[in-house]
C-alpha atoms as a PDB file:
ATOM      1  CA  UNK A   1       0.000   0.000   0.000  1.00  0.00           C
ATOM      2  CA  UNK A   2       1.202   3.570  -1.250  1.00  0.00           C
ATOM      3  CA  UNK A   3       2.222   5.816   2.034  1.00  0.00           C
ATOM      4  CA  UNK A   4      -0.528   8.329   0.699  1.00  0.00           C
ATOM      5  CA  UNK A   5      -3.135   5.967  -1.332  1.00  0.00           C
ATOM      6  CA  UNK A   6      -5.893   7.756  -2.776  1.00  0.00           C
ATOM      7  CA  UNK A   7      -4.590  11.370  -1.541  1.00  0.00           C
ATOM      8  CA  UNK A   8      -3.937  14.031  -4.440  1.00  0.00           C
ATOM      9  CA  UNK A   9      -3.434  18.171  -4.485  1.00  0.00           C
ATOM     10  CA  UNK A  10      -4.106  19.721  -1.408  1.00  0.00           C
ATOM     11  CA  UNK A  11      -4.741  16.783   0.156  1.00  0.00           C
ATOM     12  CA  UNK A  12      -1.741  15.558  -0.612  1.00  0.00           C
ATOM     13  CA  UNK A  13       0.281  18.314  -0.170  1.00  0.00           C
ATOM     14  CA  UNK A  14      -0.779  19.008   3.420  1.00  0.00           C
ATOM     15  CA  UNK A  15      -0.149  15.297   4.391  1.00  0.00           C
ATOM     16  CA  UNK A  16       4.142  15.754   3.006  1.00  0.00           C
ATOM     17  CA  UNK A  17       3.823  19.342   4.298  1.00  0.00           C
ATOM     18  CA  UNK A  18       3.409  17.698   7.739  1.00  0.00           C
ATOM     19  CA  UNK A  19       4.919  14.296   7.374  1.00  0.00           C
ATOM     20  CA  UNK A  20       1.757  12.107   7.734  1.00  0.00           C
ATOM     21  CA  UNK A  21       1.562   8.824   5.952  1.00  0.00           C
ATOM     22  CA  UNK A  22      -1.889   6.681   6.037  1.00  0.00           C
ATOM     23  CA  UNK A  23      -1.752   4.623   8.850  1.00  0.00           C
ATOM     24  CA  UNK A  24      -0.187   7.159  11.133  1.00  0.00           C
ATOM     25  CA  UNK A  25      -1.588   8.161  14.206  1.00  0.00           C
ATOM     26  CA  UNK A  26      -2.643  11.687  14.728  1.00  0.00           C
ATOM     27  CA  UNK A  27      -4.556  14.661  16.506  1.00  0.00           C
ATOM     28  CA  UNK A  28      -5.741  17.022  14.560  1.00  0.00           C
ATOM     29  CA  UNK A  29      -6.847  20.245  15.879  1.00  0.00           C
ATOM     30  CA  UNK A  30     -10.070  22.425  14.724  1.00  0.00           C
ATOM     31  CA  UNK A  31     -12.966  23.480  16.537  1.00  0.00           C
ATOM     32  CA  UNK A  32     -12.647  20.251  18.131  1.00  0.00           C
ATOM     33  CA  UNK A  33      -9.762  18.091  18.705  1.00  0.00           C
ATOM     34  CA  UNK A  34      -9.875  14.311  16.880  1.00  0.00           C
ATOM     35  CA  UNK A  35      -7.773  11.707  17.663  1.00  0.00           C
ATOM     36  CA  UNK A  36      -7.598   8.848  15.061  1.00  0.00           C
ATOM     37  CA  UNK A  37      -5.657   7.096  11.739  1.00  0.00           C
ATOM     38  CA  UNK A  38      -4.728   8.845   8.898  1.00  0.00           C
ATOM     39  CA  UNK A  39      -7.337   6.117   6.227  1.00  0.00           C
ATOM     40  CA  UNK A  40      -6.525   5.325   2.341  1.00  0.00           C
ATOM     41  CA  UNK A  41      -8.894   7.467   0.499  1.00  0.00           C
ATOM     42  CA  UNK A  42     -10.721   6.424  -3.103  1.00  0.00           C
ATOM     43  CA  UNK A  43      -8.766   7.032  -5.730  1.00  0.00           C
ATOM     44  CA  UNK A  44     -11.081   9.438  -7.607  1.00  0.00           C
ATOM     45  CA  UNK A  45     -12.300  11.403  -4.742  1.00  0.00           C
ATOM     46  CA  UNK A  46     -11.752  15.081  -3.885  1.00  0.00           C
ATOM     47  CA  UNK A  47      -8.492  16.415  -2.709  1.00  0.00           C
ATOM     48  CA  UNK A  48     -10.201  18.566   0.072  1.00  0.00           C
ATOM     49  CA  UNK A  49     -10.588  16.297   2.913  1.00  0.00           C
ATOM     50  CA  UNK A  50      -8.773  14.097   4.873  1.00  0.00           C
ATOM     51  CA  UNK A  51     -10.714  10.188   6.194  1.00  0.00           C
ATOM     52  CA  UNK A  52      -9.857   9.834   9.883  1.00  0.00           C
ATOM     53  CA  UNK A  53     -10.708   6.419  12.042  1.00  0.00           C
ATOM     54  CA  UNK A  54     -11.807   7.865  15.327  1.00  0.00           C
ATOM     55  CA  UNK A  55     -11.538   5.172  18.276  1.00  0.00           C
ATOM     56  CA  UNK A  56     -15.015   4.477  18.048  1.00  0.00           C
ATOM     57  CA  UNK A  57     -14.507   3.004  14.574  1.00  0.00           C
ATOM     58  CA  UNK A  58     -16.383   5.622  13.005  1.00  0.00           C
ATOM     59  CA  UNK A  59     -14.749   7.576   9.831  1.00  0.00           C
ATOM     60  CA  UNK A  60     -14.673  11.173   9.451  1.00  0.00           C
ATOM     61  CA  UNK A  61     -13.670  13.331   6.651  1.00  0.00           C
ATOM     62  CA  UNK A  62     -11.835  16.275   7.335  1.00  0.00           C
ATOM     63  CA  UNK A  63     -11.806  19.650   5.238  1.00  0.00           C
ATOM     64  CA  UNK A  64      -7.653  20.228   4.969  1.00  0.00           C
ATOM     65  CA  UNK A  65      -8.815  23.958   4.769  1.00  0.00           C
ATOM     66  CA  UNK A  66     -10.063  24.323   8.114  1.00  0.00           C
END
């Protein structure tokens, strides 16, 4: 599996820019904080958002802008 699968533009960009693979553990913080892994993405998706496994098992997408 590619270190960034399915990321592109932006959202690949921001990932380098802050030396994040998929699979890596982060916290990302925004109006609220989220803890999770960095997910693969779909291939053809937009390059805006970021998937996130929160502990619950749940996904979230992330806007990279905010």
């Amino acid at each position: 599996m590619s270190e960034f699968m399915g990321y592109t533009g932006k959202s690949l960009e921001f990932l380098k820019t802050n030396k994040i693979s998929v699979g890596d553990s982060v916290k990302i913080l925004s109006d609220l904080s989220y803890f999770g892994i960095i997910m693969p993405r779909y291939e053809h998706s937009d390059d805006k958002h970021l998937v996130l496994k929160l502990k619950s098992g749940y996904n979230v997408g992330l806007e990279i802008e905010t």
